[in-house]
PDB file of N, CA and C in Angstrom:
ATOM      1  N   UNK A   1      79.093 -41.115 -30.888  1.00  0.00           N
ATOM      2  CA  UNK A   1      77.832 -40.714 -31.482  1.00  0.00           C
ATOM      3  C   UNK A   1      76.717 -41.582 -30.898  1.00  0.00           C
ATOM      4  N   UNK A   2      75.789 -40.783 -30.537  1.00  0.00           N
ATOM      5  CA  UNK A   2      74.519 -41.551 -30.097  1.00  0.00           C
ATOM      6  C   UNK A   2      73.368 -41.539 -31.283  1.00  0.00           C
ATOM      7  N   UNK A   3      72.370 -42.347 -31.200  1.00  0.00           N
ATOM      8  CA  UNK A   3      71.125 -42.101 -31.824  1.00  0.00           C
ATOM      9  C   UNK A   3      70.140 -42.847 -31.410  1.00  0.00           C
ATOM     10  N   UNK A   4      68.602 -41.995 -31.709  1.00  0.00           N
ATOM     11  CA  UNK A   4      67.767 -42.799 -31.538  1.00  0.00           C
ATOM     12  C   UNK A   4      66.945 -42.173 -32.522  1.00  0.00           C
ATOM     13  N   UNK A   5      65.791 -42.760 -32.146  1.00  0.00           N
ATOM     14  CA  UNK A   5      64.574 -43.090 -33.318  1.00  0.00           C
ATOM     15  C   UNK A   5      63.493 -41.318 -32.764  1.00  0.00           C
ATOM     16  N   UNK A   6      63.317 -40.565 -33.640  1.00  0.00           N
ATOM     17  CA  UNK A   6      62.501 -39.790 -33.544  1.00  0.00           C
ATOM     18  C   UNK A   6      60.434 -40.180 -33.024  1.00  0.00           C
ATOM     19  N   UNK A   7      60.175 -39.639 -32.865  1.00  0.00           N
ATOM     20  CA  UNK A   7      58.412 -39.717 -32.781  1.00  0.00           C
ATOM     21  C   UNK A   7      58.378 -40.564 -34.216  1.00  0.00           C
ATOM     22  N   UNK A   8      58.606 -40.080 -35.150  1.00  0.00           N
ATOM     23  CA  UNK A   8      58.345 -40.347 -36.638  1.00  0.00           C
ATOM     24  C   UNK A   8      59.162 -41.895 -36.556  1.00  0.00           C
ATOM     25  N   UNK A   9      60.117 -42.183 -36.175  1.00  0.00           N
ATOM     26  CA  UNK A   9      60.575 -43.456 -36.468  1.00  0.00           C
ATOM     27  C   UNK A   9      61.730 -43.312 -37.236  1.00  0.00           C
ATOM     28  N   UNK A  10      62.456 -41.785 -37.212  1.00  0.00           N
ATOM     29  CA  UNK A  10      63.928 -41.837 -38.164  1.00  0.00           C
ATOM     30  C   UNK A  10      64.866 -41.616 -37.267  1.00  0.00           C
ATOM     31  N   UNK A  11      65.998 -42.586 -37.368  1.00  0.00           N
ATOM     32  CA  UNK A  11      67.205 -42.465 -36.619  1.00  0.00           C
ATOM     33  C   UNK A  11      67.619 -41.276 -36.751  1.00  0.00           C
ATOM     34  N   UNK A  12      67.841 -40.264 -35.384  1.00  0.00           N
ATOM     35  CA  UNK A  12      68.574 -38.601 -35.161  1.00  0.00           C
ATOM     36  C   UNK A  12      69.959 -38.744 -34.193  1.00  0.00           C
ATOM     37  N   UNK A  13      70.956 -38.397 -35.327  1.00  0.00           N
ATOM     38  CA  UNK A  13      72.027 -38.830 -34.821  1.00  0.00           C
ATOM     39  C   UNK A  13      72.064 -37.136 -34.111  1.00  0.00           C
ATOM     40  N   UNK A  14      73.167 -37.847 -32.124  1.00  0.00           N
ATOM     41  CA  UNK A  14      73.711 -36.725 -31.603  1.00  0.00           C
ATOM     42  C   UNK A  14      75.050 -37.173 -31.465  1.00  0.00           C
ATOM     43  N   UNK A  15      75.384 -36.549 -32.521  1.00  0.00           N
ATOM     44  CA  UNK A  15      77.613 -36.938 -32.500  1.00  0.00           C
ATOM     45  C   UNK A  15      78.524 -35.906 -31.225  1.00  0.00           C
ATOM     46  N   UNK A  16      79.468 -36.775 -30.724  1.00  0.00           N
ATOM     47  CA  UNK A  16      79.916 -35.644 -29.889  1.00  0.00           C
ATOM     48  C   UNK A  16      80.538 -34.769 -30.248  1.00  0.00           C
ATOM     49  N   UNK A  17      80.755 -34.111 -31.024  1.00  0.00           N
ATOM     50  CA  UNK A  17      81.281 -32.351 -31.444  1.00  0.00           C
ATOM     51  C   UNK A  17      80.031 -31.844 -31.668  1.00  0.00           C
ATOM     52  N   UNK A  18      78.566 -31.863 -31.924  1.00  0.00           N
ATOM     53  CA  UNK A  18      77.772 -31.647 -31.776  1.00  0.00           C
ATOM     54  C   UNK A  18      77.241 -31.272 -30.399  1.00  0.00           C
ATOM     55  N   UNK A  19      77.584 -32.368 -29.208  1.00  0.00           N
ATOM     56  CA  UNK A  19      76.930 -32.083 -28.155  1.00  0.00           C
ATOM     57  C   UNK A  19      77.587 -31.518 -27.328  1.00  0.00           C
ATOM     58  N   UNK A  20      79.084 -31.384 -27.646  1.00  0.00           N
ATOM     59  CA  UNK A  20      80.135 -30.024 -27.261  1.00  0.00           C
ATOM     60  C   UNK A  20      79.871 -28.618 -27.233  1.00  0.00           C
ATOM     61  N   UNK A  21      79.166 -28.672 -28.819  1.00  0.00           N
ATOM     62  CA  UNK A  21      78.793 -27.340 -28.931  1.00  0.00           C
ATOM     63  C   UNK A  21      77.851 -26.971 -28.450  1.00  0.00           C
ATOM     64  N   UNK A  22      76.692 -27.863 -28.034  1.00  0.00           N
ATOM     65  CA  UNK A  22      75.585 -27.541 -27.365  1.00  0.00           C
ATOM     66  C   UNK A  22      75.770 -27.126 -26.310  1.00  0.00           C
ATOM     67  N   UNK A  23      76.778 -28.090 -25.528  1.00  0.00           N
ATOM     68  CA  UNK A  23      77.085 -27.465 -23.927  1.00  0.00           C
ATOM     69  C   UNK A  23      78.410 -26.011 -24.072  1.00  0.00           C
ATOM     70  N   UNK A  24      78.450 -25.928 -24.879  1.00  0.00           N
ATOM     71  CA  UNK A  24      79.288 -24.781 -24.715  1.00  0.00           C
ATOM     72  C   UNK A  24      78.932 -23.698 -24.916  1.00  0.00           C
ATOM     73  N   UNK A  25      77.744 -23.467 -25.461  1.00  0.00           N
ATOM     74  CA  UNK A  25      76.550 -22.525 -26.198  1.00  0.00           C
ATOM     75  C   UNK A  25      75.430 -22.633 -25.066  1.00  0.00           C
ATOM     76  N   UNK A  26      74.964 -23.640 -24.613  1.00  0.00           N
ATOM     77  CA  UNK A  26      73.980 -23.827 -23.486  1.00  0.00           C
ATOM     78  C   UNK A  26      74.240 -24.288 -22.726  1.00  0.00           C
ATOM     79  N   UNK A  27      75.288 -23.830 -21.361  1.00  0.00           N
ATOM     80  CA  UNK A  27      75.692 -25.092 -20.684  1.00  0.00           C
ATOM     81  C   UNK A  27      74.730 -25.682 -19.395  1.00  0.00           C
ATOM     82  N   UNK A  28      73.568 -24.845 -19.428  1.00  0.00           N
ATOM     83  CA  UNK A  28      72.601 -25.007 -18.230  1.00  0.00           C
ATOM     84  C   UNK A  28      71.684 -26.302 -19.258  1.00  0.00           C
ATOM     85  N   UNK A  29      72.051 -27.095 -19.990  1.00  0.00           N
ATOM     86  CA  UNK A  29      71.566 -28.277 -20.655  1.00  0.00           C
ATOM     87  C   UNK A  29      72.857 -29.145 -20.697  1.00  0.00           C
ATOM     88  N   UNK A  30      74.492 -28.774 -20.232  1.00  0.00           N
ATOM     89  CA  UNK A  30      75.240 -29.892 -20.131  1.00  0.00           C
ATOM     90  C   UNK A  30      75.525 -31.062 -19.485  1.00  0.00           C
ATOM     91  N   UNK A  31      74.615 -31.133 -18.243  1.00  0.00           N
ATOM     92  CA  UNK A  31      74.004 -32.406 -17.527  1.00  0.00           C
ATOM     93  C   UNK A  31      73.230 -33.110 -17.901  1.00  0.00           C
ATOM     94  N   UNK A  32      72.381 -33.052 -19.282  1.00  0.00           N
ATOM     95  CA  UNK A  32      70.945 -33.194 -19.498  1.00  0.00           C
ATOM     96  C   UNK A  32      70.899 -34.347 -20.870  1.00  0.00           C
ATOM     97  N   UNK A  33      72.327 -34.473 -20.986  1.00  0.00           N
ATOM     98  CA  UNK A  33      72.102 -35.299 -22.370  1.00  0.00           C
ATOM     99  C   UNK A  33      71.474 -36.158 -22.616  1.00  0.00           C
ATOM    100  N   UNK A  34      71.078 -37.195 -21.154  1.00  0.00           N
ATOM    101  CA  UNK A  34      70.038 -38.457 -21.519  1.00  0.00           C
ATOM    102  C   UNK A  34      68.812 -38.148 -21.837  1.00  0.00           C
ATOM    103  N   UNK A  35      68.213 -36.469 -21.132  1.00  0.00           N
ATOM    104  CA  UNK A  35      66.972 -35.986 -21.027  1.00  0.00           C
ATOM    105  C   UNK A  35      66.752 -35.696 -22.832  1.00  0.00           C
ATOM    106  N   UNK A  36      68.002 -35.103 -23.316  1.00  0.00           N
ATOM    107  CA  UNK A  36      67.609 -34.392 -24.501  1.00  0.00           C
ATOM    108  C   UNK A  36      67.423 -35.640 -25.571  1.00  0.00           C
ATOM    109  N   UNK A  37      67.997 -37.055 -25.715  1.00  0.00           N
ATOM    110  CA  UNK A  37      67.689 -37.595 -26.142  1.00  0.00           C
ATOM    111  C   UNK A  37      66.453 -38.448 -25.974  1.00  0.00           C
ATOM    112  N   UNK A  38      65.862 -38.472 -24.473  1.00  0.00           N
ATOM    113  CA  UNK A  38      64.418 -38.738 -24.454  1.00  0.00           C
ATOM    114  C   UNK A  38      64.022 -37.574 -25.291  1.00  0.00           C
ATOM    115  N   UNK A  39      64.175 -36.653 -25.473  1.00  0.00           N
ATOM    116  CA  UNK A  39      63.051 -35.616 -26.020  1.00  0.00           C
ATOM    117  C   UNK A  39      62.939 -35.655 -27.069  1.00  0.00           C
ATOM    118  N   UNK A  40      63.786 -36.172 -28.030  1.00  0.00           N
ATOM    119  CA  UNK A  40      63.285 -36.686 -29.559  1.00  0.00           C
ATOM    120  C   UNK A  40      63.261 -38.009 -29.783  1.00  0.00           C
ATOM    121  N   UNK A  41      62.886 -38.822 -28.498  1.00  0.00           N
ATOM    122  CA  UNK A  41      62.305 -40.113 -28.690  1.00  0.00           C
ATOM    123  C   UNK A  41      61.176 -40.344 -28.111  1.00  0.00           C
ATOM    124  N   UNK A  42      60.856 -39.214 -27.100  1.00  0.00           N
ATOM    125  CA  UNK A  42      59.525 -39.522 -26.920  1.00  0.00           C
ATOM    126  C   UNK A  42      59.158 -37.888 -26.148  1.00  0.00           C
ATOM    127  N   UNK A  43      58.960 -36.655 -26.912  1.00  0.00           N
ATOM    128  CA  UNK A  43      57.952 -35.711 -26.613  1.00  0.00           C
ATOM    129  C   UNK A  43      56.866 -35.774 -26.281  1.00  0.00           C
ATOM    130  N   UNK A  44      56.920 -34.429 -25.863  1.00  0.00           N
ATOM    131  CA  UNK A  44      55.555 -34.259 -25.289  1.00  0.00           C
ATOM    132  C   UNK A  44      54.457 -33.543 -26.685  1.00  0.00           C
ATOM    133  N   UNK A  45      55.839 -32.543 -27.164  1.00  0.00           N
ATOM    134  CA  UNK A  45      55.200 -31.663 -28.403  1.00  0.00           C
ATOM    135  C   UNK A  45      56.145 -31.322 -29.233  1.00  0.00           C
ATOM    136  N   UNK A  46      56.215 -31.686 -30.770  1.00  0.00           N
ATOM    137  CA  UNK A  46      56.577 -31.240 -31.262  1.00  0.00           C
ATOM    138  C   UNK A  46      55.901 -30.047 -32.621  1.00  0.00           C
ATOM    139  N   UNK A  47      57.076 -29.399 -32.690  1.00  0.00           N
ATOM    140  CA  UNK A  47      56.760 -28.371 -33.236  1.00  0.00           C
ATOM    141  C   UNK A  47      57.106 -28.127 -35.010  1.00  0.00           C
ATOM    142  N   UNK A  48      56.893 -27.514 -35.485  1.00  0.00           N
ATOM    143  CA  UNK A  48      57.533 -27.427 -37.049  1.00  0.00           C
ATOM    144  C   UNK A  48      57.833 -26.193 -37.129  1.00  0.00           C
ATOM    145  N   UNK A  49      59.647 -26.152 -37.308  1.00  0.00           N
ATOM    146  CA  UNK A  49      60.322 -24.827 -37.380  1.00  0.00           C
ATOM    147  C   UNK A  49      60.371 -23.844 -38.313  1.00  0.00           C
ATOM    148  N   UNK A  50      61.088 -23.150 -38.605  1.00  0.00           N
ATOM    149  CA  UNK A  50      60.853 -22.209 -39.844  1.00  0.00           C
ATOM    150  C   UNK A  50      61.800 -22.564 -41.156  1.00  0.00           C
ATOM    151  N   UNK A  51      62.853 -23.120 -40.702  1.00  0.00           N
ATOM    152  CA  UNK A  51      63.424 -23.679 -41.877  1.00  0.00           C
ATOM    153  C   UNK A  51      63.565 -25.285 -42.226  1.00  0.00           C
ATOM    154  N   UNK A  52      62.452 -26.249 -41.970  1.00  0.00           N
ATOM    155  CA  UNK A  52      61.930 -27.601 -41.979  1.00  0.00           C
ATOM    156  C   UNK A  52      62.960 -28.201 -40.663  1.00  0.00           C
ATOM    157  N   UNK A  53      63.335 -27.719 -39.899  1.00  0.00           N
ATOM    158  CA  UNK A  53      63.516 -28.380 -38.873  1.00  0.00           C
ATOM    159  C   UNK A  53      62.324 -28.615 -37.608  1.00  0.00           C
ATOM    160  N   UNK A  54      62.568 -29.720 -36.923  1.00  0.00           N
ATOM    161  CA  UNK A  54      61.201 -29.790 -36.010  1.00  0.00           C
ATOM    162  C   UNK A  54      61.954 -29.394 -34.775  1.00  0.00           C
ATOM    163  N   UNK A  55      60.930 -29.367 -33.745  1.00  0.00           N
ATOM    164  CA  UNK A  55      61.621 -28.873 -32.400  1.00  0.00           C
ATOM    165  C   UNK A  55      60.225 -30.014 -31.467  1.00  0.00           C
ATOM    166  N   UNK A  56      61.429 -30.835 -30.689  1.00  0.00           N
ATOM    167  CA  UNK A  56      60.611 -32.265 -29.905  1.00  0.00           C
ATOM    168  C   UNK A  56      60.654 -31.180 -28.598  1.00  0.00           C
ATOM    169  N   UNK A  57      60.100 -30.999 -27.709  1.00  0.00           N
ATOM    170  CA  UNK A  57      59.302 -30.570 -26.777  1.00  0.00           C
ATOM    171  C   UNK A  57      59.066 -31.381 -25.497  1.00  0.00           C
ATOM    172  N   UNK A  58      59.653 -31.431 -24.497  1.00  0.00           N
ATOM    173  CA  UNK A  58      59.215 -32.452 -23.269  1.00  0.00           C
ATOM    174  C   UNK A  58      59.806 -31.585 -22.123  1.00  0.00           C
ATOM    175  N   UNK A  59      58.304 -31.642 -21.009  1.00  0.00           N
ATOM    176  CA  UNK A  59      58.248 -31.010 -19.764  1.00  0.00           C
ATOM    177  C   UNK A  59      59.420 -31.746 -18.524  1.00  0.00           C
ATOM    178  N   UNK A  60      60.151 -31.431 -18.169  1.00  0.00           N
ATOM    179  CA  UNK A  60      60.913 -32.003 -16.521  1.00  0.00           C
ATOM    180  C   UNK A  60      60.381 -31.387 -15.608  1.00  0.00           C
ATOM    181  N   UNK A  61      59.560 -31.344 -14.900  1.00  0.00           N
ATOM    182  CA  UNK A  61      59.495 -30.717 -13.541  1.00  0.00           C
ATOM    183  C   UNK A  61      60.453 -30.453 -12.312  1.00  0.00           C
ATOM    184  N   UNK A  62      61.818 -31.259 -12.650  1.00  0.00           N
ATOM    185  CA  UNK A  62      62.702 -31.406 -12.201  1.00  0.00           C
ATOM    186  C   UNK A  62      63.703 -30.505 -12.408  1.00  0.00           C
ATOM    187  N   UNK A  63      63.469 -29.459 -13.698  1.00  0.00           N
ATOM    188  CA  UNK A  63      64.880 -28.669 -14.419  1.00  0.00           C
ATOM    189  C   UNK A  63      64.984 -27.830 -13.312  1.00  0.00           C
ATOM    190  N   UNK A  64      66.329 -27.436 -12.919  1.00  0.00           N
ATOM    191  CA  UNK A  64      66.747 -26.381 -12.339  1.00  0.00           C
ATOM    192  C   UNK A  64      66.467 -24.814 -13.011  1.00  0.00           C
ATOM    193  N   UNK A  65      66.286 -24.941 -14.223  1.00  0.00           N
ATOM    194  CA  UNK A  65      66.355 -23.654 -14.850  1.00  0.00           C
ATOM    195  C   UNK A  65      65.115 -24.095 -16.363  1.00  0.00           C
ATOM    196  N   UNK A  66      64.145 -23.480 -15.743  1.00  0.00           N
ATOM    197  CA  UNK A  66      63.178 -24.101 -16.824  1.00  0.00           C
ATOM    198  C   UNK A  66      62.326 -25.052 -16.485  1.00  0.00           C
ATOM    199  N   UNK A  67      61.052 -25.277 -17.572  1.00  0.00           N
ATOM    200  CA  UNK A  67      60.244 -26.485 -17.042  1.00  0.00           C
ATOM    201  C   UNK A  67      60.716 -27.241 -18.646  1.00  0.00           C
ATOM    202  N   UNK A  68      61.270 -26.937 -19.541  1.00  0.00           N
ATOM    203  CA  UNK A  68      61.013 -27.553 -20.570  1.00  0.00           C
ATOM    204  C   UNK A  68      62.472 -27.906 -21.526  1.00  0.00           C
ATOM    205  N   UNK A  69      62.513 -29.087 -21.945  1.00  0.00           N
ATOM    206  CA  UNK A  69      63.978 -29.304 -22.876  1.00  0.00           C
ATOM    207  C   UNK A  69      63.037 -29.435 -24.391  1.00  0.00           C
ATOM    208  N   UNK A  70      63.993 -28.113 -24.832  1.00  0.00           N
ATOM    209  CA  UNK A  70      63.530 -28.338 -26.301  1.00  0.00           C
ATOM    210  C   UNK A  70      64.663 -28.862 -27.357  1.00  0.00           C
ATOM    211  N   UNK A  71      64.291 -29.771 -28.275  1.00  0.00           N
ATOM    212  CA  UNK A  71      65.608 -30.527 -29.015  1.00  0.00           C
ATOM    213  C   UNK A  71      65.126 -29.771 -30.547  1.00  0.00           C
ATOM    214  N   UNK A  72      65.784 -28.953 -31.169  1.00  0.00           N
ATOM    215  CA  UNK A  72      65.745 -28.912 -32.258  1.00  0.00           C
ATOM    216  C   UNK A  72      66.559 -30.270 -33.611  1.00  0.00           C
ATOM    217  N   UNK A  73      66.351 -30.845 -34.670  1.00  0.00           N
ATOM    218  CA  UNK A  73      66.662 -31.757 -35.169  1.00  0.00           C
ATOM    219  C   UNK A  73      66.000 -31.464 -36.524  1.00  0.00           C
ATOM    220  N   UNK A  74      66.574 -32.004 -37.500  1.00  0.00           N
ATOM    221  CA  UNK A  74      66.268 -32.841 -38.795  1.00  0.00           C
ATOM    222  C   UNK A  74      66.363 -33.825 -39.269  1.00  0.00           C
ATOM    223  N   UNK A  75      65.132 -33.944 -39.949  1.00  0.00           N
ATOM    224  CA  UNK A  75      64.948 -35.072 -40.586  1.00  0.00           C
ATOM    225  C   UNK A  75      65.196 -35.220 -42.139  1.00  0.00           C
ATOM    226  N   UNK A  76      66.532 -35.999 -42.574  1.00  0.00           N
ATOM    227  CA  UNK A  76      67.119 -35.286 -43.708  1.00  0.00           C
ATOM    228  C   UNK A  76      66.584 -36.622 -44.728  1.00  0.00           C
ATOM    229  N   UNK A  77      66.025 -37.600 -44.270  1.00  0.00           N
ATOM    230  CA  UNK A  77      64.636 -38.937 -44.900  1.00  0.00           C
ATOM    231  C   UNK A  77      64.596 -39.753 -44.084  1.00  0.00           C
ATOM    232  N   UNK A  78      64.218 -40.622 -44.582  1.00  0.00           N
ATOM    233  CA  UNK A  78      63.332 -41.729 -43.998  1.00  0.00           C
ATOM    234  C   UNK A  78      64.478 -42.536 -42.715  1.00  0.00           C
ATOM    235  N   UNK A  79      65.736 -42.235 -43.517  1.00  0.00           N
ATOM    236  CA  UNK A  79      66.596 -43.274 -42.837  1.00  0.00           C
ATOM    237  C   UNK A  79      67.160 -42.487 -41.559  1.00  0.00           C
ATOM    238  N   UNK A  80      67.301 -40.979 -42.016  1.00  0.00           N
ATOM    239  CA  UNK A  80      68.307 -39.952 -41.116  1.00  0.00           C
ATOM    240  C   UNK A  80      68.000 -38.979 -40.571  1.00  0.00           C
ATOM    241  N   UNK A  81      69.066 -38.559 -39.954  1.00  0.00           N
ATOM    242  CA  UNK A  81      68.292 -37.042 -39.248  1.00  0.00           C
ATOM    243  C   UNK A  81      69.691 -36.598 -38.291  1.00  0.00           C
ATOM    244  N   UNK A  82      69.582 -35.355 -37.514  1.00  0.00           N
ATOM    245  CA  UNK A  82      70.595 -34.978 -36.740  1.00  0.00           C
ATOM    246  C   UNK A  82      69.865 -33.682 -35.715  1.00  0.00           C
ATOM    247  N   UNK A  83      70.426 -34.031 -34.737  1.00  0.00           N
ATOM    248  CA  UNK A  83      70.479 -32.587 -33.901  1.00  0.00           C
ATOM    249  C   UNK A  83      71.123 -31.454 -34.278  1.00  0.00           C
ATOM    250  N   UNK A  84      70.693 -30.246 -34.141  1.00  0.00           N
ATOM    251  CA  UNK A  84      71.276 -28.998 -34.758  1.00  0.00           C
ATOM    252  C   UNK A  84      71.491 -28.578 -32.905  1.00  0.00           C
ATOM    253  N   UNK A  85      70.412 -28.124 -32.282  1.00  0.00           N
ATOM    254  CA  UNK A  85      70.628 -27.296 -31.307  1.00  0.00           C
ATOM    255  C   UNK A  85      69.767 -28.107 -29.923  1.00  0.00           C
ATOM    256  N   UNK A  86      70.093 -27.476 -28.823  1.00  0.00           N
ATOM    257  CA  UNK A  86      68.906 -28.344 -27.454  1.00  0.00           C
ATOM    258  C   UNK A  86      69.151 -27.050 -26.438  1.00  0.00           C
ATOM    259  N   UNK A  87      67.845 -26.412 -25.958  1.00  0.00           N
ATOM    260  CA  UNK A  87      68.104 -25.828 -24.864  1.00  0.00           C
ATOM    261  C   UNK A  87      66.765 -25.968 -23.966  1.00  0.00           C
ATOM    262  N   UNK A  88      66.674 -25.212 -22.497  1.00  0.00           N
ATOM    263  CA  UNK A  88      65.869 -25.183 -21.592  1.00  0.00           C
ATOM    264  C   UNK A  88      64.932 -24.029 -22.082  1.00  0.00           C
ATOM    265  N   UNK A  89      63.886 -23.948 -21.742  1.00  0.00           N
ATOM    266  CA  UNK A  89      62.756 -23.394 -22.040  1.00  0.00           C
ATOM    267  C   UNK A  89      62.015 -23.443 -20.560  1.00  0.00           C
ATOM    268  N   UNK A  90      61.136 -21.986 -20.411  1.00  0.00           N
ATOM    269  CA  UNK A  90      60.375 -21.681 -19.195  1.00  0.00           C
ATOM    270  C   UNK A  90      58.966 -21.913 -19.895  1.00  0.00           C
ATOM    271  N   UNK A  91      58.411 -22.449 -20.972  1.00  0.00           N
ATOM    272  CA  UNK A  91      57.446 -22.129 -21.532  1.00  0.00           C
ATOM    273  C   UNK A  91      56.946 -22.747 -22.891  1.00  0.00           C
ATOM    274  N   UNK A  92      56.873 -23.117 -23.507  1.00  0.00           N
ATOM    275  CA  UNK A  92      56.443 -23.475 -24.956  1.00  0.00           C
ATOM    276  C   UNK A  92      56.141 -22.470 -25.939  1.00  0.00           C
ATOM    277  N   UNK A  93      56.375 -22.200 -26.678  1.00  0.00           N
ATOM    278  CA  UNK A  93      56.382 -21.337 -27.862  1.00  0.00           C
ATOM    279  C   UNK A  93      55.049 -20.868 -28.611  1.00  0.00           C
ATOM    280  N   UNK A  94      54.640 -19.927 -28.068  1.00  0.00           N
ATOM    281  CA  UNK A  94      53.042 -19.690 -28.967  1.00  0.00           C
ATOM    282  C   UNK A  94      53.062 -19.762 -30.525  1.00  0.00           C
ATOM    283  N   UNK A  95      54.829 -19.602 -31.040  1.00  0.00           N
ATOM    284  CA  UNK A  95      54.351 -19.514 -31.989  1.00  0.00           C
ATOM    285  C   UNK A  95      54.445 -19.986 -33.213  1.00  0.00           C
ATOM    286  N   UNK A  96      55.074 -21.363 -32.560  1.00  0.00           N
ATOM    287  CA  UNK A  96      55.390 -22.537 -33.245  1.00  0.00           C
ATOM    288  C   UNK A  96      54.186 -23.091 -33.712  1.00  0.00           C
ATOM    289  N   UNK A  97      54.052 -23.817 -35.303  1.00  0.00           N
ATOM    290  CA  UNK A  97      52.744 -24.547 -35.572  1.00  0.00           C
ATOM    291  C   UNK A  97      53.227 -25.774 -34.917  1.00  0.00           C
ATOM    292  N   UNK A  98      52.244 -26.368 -33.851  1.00  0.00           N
ATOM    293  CA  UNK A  98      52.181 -27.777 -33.356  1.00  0.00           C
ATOM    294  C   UNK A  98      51.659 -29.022 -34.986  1.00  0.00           C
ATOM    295  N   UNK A  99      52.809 -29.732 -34.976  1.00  0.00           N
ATOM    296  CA  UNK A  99      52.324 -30.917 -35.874  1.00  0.00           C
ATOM    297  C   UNK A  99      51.936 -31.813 -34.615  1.00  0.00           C
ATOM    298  N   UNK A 100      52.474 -32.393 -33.883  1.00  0.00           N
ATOM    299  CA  UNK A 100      51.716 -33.310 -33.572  1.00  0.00           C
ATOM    300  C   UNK A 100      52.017 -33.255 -31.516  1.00  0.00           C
ATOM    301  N   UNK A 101      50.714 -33.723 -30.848  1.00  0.00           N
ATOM    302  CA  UNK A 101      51.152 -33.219 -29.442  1.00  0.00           C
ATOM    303  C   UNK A 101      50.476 -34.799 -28.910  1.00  0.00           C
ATOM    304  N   UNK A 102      50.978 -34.840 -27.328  1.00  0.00           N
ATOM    305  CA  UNK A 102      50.273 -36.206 -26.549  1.00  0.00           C
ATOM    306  C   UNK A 102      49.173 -35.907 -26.297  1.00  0.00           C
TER     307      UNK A 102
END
C-alpha cells in the first residue's frame, strides 16, 4: 500500500488490489503509477464528482495515449481517503464543477 497526502493535506491510500484493478480495467495507465500518485499530490485541477468523490487532474505531455491522468479518490476525513479509479484523459471535463485549479 502506498499513500500520500492529497492537495487538501489527507493521507489517500493506493493499496495494491486496488491498483490491480485499475490496471486491469485501464491498462493504458499500468505504467503510470508514480504519475497517478503525483496527481493527487500535486494537480493541476481538481474537480468535485457527483457522488462526493474528487477527481485530481494533471497534464503529461509525455502520455502516449492522452494529455491528461485523472485520479478519482475520497476523502472519507480529515485523517483518510482512498483511490477508487485512475485513467488517461484527451481533455478535461466541461462538466465537472472545478473546486480548486493552479
Amino acid at each position: 500500500m502506498l499513500i500520500v497526502r492529497s492537495h487538501g493535506g489527507v493521507p489517500i491510500r493506493l493499496t495494491d488490489e486496488r491498483w490491480n484493478h485499475i490496471a486491469a480495467r485501464h491498462p493504458e495507465v499500468s505504467g503510470w503509477r508514480e504519475r497517478v500518485l503525483e496527481t493527487v499530490s500535486e494537480p493541476d485541477i481538481i474537480q468535485q464528482g457527483d457522488y462526493e468523490e474528487l477527481l485530481a487532474i494533471r497534464e503529461y505531455a509525455e502520455l502516449p495515449l492522452g494529455r491528461y491522468v485523472v485520479v478519482v479518490y475520497r476523502e472519507t476525513g480529515p485523517d483518510d481517503g482512498f483511490v477508487l479509479t485512475a485513467y488517461l484523459a484527451g481533455r478535461v471535463s466541461a462538466k465537472g464543477r472545478v473546486i480548486w485549479k493552479r
